[in-house]
PDB file of N, CA and C in Angstrom:
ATOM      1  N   UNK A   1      -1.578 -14.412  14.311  1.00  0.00           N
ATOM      2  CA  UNK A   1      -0.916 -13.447  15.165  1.00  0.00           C
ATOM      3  C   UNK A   1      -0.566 -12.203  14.345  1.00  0.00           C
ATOM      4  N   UNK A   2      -0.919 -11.082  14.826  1.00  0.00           N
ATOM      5  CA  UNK A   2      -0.669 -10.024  14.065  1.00  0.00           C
ATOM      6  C   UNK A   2       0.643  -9.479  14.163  1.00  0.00           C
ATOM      7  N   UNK A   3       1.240  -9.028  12.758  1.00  0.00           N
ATOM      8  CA  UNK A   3       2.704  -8.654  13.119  1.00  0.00           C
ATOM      9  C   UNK A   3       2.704  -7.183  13.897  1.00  0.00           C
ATOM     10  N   UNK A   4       4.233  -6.547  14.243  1.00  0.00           N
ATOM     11  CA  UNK A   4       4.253  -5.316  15.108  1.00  0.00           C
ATOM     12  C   UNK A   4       4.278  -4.483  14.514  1.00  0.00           C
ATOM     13  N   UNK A   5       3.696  -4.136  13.343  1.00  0.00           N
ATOM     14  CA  UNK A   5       3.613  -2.967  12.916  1.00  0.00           C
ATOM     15  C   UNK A   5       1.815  -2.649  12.395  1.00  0.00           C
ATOM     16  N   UNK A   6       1.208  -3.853  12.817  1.00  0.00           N
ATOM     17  CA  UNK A   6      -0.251  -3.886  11.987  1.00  0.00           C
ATOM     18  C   UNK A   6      -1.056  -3.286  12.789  1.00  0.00           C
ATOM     19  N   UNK A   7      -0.991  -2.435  13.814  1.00  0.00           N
ATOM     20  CA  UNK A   7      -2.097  -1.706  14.855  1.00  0.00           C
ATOM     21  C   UNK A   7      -1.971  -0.282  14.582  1.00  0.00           C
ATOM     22  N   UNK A   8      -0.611   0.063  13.800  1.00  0.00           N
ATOM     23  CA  UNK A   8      -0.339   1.242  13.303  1.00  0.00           C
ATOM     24  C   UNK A   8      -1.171   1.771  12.009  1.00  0.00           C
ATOM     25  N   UNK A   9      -1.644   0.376  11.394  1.00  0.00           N
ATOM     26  CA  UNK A   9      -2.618   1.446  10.407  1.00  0.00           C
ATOM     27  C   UNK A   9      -3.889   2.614  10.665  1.00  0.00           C
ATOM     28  N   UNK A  10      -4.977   2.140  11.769  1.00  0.00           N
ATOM     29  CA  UNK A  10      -5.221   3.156  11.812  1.00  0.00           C
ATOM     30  C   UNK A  10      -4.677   4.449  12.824  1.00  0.00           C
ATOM     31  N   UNK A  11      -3.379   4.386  13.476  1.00  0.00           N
ATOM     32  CA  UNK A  11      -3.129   5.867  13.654  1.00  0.00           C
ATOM     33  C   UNK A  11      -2.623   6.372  12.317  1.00  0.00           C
ATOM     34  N   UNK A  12      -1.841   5.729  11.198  1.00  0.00           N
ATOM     35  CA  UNK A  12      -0.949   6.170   9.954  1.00  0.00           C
ATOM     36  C   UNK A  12      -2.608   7.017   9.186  1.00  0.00           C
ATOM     37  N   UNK A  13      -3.439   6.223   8.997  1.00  0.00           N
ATOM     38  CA  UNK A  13      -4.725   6.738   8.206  1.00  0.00           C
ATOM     39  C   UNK A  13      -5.132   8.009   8.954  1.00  0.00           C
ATOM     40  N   UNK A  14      -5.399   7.934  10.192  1.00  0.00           N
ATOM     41  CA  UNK A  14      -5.634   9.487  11.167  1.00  0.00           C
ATOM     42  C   UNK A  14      -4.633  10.429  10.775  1.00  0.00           C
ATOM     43  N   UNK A  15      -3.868  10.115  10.772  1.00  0.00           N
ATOM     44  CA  UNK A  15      -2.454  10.946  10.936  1.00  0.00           C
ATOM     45  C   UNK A  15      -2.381  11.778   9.096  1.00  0.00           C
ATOM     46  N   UNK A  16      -2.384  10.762   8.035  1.00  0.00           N
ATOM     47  CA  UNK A  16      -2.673  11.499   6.721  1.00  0.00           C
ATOM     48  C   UNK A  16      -3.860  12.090   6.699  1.00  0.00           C
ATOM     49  N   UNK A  17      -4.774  11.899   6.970  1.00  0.00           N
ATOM     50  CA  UNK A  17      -6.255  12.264   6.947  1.00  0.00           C
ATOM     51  C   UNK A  17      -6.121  14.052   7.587  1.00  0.00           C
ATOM     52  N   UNK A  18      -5.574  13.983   8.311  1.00  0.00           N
ATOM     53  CA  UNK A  18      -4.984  15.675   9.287  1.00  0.00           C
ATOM     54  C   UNK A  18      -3.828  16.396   8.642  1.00  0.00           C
ATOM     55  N   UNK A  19      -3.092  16.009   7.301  1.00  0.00           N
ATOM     56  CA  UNK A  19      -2.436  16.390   6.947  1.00  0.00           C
ATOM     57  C   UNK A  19      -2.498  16.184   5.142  1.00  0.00           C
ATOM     58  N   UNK A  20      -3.642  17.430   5.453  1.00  0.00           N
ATOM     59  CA  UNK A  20      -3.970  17.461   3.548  1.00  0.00           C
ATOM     60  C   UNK A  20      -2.677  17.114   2.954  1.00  0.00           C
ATOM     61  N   UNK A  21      -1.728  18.018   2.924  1.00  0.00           N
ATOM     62  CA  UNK A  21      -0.701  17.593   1.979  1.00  0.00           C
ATOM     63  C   UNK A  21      -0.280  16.190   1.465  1.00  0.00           C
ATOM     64  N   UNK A  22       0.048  15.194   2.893  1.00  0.00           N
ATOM     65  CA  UNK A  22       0.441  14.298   2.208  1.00  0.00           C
ATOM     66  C   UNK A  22       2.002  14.793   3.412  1.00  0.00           C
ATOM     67  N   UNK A  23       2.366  13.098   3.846  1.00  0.00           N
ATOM     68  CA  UNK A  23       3.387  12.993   4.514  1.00  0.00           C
ATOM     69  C   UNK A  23       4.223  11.870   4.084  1.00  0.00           C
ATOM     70  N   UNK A  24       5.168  12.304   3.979  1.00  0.00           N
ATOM     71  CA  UNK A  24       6.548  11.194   3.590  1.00  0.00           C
ATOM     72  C   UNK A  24       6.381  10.410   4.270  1.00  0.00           C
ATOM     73  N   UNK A  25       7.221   8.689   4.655  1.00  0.00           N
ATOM     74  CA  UNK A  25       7.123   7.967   5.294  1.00  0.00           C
ATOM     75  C   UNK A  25       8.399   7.872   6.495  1.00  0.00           C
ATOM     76  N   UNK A  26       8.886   9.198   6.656  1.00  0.00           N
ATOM     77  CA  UNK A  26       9.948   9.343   7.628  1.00  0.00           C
ATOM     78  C   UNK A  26       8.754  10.369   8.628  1.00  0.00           C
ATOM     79  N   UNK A  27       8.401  11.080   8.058  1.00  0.00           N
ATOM     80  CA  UNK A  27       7.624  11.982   8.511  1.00  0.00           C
ATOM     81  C   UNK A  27       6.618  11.375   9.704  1.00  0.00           C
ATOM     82  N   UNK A  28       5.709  10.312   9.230  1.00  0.00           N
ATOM     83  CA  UNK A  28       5.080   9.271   9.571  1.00  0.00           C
ATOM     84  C   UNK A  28       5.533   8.869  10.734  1.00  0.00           C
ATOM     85  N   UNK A  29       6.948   8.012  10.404  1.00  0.00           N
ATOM     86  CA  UNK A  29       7.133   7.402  11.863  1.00  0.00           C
ATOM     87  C   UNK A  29       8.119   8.647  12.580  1.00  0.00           C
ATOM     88  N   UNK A  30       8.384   9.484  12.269  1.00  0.00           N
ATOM     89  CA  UNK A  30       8.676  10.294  13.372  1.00  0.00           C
ATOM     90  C   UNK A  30       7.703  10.893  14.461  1.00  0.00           C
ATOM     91  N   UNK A  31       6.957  10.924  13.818  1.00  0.00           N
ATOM     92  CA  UNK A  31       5.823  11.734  14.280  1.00  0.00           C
ATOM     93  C   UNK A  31       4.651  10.556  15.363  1.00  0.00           C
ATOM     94  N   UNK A  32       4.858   9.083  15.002  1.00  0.00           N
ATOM     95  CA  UNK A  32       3.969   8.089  15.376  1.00  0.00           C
ATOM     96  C   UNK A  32       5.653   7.276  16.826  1.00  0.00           C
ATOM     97  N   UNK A  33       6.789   7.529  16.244  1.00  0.00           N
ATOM     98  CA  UNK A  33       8.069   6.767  17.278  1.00  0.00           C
ATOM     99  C   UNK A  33       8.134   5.344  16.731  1.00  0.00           C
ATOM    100  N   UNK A  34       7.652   4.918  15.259  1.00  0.00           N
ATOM    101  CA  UNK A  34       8.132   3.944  14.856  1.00  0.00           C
ATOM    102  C   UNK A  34       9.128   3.892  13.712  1.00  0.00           C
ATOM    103  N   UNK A  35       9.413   2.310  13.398  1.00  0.00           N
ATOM    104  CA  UNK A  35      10.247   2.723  12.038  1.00  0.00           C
ATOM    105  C   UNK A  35       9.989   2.922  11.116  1.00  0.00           C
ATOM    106  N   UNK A  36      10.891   3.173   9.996  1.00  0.00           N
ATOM    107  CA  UNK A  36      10.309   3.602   8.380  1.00  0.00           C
ATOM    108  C   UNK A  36       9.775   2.454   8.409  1.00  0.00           C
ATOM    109  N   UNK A  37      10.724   1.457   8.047  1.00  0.00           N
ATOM    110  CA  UNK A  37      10.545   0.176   7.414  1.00  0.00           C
ATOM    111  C   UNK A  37       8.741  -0.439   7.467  1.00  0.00           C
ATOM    112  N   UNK A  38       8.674  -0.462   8.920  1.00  0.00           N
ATOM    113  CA  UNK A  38       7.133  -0.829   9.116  1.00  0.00           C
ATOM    114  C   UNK A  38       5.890   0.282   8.658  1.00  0.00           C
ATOM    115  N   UNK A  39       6.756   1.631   8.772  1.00  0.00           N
ATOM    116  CA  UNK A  39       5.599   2.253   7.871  1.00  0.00           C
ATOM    117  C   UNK A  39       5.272   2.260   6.670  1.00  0.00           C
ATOM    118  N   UNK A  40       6.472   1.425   5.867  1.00  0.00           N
ATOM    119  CA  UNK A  40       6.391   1.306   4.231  1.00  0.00           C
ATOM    120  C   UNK A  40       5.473   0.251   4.179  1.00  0.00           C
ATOM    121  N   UNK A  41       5.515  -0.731   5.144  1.00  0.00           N
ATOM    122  CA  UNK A  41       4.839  -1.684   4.974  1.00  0.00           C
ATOM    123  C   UNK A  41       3.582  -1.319   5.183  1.00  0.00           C
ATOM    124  N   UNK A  42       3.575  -0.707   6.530  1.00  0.00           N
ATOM    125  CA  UNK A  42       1.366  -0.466   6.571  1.00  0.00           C
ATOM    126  C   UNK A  42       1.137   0.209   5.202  1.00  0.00           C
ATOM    127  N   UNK A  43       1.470   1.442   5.042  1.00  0.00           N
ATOM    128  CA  UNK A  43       1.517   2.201   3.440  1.00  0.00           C
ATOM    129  C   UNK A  43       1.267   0.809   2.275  1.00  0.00           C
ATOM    130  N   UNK A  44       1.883   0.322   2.546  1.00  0.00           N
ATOM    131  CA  UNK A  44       1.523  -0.659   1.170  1.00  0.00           C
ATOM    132  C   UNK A  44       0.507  -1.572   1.108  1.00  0.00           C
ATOM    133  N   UNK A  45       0.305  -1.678   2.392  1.00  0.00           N
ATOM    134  CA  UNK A  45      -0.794  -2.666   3.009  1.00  0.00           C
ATOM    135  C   UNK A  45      -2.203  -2.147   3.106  1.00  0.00           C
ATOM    136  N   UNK A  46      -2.335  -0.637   3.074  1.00  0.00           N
ATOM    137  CA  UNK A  46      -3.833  -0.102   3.303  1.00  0.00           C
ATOM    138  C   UNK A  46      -4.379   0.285   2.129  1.00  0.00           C
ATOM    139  N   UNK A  47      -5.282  -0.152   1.597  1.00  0.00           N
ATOM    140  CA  UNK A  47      -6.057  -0.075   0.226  1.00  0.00           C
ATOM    141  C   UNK A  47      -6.845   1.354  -0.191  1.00  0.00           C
ATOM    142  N   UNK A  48      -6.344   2.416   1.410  1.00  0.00           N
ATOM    143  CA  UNK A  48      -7.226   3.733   0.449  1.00  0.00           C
ATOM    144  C   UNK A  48      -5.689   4.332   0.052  1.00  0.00           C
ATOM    145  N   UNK A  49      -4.257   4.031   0.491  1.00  0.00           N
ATOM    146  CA  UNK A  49      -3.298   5.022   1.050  1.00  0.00           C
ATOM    147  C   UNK A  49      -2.844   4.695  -0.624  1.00  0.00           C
ATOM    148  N   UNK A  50      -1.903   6.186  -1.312  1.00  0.00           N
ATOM    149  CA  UNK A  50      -1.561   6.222  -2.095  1.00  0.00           C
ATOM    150  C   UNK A  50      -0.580   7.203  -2.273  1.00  0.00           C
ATOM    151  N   UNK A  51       0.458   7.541  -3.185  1.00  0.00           N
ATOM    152  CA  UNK A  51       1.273   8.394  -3.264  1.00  0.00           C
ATOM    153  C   UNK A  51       0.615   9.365  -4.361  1.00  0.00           C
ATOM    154  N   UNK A  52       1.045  10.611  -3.574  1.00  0.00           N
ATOM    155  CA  UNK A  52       0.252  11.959  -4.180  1.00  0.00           C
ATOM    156  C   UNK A  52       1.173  13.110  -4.784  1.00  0.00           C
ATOM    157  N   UNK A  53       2.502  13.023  -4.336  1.00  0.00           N
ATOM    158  CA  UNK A  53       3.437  12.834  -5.296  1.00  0.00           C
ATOM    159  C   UNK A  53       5.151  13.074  -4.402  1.00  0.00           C
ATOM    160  N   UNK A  54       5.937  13.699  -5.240  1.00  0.00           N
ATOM    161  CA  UNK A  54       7.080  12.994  -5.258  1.00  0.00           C
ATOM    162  C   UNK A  54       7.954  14.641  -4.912  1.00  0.00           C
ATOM    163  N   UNK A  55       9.007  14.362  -3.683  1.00  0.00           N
ATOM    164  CA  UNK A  55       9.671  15.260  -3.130  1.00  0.00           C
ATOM    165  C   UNK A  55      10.902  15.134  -3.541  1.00  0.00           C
ATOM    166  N   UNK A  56      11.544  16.443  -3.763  1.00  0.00           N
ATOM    167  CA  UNK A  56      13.206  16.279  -4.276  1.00  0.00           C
ATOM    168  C   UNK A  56      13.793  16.523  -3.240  1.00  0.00           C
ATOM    169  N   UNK A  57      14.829  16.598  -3.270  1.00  0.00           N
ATOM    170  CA  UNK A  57      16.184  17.229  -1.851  1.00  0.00           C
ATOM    171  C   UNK A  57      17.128  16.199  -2.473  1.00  0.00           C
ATOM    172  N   UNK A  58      17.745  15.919  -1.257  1.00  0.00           N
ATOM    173  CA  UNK A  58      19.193  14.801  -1.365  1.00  0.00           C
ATOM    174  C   UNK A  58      18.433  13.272  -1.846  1.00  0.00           C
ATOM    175  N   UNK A  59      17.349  13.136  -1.619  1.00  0.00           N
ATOM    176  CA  UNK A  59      16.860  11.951  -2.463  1.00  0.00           C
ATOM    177  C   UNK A  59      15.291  12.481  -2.514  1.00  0.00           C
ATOM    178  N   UNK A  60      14.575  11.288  -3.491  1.00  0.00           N
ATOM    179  CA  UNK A  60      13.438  11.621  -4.015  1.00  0.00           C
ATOM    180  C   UNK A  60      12.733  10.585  -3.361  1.00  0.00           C
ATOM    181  N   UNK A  61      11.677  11.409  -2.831  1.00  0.00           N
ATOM    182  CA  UNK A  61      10.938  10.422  -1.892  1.00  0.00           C
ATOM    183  C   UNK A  61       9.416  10.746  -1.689  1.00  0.00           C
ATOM    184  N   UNK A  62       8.347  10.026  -1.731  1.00  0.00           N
ATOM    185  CA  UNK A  62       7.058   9.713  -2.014  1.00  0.00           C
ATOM    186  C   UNK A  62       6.003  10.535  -0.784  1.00  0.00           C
ATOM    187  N   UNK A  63       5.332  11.019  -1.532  1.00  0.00           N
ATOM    188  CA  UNK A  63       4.497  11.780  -0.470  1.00  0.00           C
ATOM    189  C   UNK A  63       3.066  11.060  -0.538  1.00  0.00           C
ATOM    190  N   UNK A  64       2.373  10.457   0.638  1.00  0.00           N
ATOM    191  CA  UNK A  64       0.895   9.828   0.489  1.00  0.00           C
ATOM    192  C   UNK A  64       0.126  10.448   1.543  1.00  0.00           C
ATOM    193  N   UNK A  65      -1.083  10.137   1.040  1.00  0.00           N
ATOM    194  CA  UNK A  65      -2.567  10.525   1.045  1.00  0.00           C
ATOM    195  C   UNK A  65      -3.336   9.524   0.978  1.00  0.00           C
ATOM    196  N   UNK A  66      -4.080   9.732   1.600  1.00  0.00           N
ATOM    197  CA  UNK A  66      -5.355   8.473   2.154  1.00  0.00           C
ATOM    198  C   UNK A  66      -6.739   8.870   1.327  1.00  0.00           C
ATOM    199  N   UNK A  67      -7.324   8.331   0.529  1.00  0.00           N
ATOM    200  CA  UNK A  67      -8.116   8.870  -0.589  1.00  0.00           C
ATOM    201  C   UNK A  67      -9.536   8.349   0.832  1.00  0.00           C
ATOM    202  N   UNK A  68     -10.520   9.376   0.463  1.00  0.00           N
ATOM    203  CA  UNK A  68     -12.038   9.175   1.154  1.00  0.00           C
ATOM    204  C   UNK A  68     -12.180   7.552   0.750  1.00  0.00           C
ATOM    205  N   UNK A  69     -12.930   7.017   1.199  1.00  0.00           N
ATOM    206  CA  UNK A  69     -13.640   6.201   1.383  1.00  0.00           C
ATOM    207  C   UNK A  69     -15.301   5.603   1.783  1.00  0.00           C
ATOM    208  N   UNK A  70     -16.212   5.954   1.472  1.00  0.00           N
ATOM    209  CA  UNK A  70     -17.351   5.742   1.891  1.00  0.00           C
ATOM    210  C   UNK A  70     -17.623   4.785   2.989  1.00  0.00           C
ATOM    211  N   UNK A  71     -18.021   4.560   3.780  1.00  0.00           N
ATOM    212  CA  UNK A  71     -18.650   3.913   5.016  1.00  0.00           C
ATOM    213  C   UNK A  71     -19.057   2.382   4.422  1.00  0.00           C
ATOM    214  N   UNK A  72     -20.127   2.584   3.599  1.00  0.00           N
ATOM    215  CA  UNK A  72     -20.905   1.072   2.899  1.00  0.00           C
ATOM    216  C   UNK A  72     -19.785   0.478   1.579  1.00  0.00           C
ATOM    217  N   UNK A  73     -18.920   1.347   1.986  1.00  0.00           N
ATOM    218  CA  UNK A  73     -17.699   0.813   0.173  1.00  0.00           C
ATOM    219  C   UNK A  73     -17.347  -0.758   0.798  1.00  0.00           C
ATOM    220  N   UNK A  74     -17.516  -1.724  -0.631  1.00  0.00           N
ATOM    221  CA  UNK A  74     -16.561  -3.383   0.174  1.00  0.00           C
ATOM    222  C   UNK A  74     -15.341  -3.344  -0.020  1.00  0.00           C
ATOM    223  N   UNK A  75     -14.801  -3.801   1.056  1.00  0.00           N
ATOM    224  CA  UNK A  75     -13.172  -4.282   0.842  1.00  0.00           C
ATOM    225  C   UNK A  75     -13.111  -4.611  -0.420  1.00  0.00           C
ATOM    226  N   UNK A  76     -11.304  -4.135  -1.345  1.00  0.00           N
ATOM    227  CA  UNK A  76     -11.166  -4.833  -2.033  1.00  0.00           C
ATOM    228  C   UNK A  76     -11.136  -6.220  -1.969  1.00  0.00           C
ATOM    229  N   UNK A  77     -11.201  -7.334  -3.231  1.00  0.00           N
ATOM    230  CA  UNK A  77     -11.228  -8.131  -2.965  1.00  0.00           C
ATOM    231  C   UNK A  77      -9.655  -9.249  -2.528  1.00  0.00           C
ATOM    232  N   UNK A  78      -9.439 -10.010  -2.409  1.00  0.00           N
ATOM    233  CA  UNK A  78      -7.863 -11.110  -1.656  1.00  0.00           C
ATOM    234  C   UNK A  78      -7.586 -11.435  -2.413  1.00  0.00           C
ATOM    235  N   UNK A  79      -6.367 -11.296  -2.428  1.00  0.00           N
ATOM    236  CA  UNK A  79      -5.683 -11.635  -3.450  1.00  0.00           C
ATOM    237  C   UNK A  79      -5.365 -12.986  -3.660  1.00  0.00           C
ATOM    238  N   UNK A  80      -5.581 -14.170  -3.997  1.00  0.00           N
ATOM    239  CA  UNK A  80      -4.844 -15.748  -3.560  1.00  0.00           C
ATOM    240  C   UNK A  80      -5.045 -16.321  -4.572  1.00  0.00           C
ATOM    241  N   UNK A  81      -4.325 -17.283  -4.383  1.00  0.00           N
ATOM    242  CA  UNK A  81      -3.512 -18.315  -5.715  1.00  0.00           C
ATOM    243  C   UNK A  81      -4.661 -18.509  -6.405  1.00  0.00           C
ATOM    244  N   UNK A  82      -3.726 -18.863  -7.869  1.00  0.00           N
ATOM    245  CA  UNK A  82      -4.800 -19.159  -8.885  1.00  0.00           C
ATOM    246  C   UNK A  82      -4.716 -20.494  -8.797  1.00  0.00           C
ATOM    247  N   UNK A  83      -6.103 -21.030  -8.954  1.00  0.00           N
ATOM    248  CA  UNK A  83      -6.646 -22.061  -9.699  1.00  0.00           C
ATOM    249  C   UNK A  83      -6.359 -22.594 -10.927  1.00  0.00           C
ATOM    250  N   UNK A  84      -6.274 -23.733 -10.776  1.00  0.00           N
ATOM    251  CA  UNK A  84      -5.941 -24.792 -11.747  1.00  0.00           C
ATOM    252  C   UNK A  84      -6.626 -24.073 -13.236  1.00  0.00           C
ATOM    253  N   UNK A  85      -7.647 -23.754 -13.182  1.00  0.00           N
ATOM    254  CA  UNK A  85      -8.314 -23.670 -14.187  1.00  0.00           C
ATOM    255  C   UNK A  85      -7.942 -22.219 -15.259  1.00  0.00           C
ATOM    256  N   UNK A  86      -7.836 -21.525 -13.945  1.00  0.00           N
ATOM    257  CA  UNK A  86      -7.400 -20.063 -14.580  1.00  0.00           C
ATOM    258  C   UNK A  86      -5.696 -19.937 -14.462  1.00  0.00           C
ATOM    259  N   UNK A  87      -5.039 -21.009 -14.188  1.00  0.00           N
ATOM    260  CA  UNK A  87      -3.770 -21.016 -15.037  1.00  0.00           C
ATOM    261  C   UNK A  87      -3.652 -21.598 -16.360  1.00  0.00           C
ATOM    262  N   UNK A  88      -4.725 -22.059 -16.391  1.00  0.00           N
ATOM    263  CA  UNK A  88      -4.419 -23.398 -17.905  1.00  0.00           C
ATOM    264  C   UNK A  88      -5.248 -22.159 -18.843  1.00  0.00           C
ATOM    265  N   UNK A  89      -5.848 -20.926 -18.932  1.00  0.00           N
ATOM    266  CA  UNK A  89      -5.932 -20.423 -19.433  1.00  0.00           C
ATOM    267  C   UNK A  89      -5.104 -19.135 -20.333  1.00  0.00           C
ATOM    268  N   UNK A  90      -3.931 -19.062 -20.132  1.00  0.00           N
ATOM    269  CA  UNK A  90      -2.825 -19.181 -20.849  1.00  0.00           C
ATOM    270  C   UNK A  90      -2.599 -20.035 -22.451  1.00  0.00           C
ATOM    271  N   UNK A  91      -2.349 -19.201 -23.279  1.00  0.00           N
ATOM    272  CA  UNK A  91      -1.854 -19.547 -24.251  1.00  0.00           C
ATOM    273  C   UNK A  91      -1.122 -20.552 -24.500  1.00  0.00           C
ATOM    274  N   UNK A  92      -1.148 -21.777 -24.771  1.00  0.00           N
ATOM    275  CA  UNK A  92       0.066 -22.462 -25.271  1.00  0.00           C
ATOM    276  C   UNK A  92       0.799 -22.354 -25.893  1.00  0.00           C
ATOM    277  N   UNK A  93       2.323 -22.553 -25.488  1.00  0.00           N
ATOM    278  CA  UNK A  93       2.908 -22.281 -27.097  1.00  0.00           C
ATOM    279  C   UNK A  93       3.767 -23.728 -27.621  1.00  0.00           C
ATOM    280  N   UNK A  94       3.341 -23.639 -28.864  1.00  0.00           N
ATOM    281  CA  UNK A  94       3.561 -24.835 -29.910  1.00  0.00           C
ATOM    282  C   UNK A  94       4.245 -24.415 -30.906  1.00  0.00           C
ATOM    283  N   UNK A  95       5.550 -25.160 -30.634  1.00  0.00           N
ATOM    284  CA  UNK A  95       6.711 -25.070 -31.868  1.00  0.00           C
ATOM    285  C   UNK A  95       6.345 -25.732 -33.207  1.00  0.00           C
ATOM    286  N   UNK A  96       5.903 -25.296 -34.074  1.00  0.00           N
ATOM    287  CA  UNK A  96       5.722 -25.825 -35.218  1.00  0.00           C
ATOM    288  C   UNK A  96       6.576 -25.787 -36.215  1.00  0.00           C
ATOM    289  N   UNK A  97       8.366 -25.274 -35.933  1.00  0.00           N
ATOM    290  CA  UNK A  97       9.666 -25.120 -36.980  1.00  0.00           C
ATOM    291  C   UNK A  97       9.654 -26.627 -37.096  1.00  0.00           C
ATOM    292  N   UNK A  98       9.732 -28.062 -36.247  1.00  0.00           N
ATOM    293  CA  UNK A  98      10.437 -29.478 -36.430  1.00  0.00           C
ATOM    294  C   UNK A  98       9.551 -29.919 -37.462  1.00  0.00           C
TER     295      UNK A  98
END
């Protein structure tokens, strides 16, 4: 089941894509009638969106941009648990003071 903020990514991607600069994430959902909160989340959730930089006033707050993307580019790849094998690849550490 998809959560209520996950249909908003692609208007958030349209919406930076029309606004070379780069839009804060108040900006975002003012402009879309949702909340920050869920726009921090799509923002963090979409693999072209990135912060392009950083606004002063009464607080300091993140300006993003949706980098091109090619058509034939693959998804990054998922992120999920490691395997037995590639945890035991870790260093051991062995007290050798006793």
């Amino acid at each position: 089941m998809k959560k209520p903020y996950e249909h908003k990514a692609p208007l958030v991607r349209n919406l930076l894509k029309a606004n070379i600069e780069g839009l804060t994430a108040k900006e975002i959902s003012m402009q879309l009638g949702a909340e920050e909160r869920h726009i921090y989340r799509v923002l963090n959730k979409m693999p072209d969106a990135y912060i392009a930089s950083w606004t002063e006033g009464r607080y300091v707050t993140a300006k993003w941009r949706v980098a091109y993307v090619p058509p034939h580019c693959p998804p990054p790849p998922k992120k999920g648990k490691k395997t037995t094998q590639e945890r035991r690849k870790r260093p051991l550490k062995i007290d050798l003071s006793s």
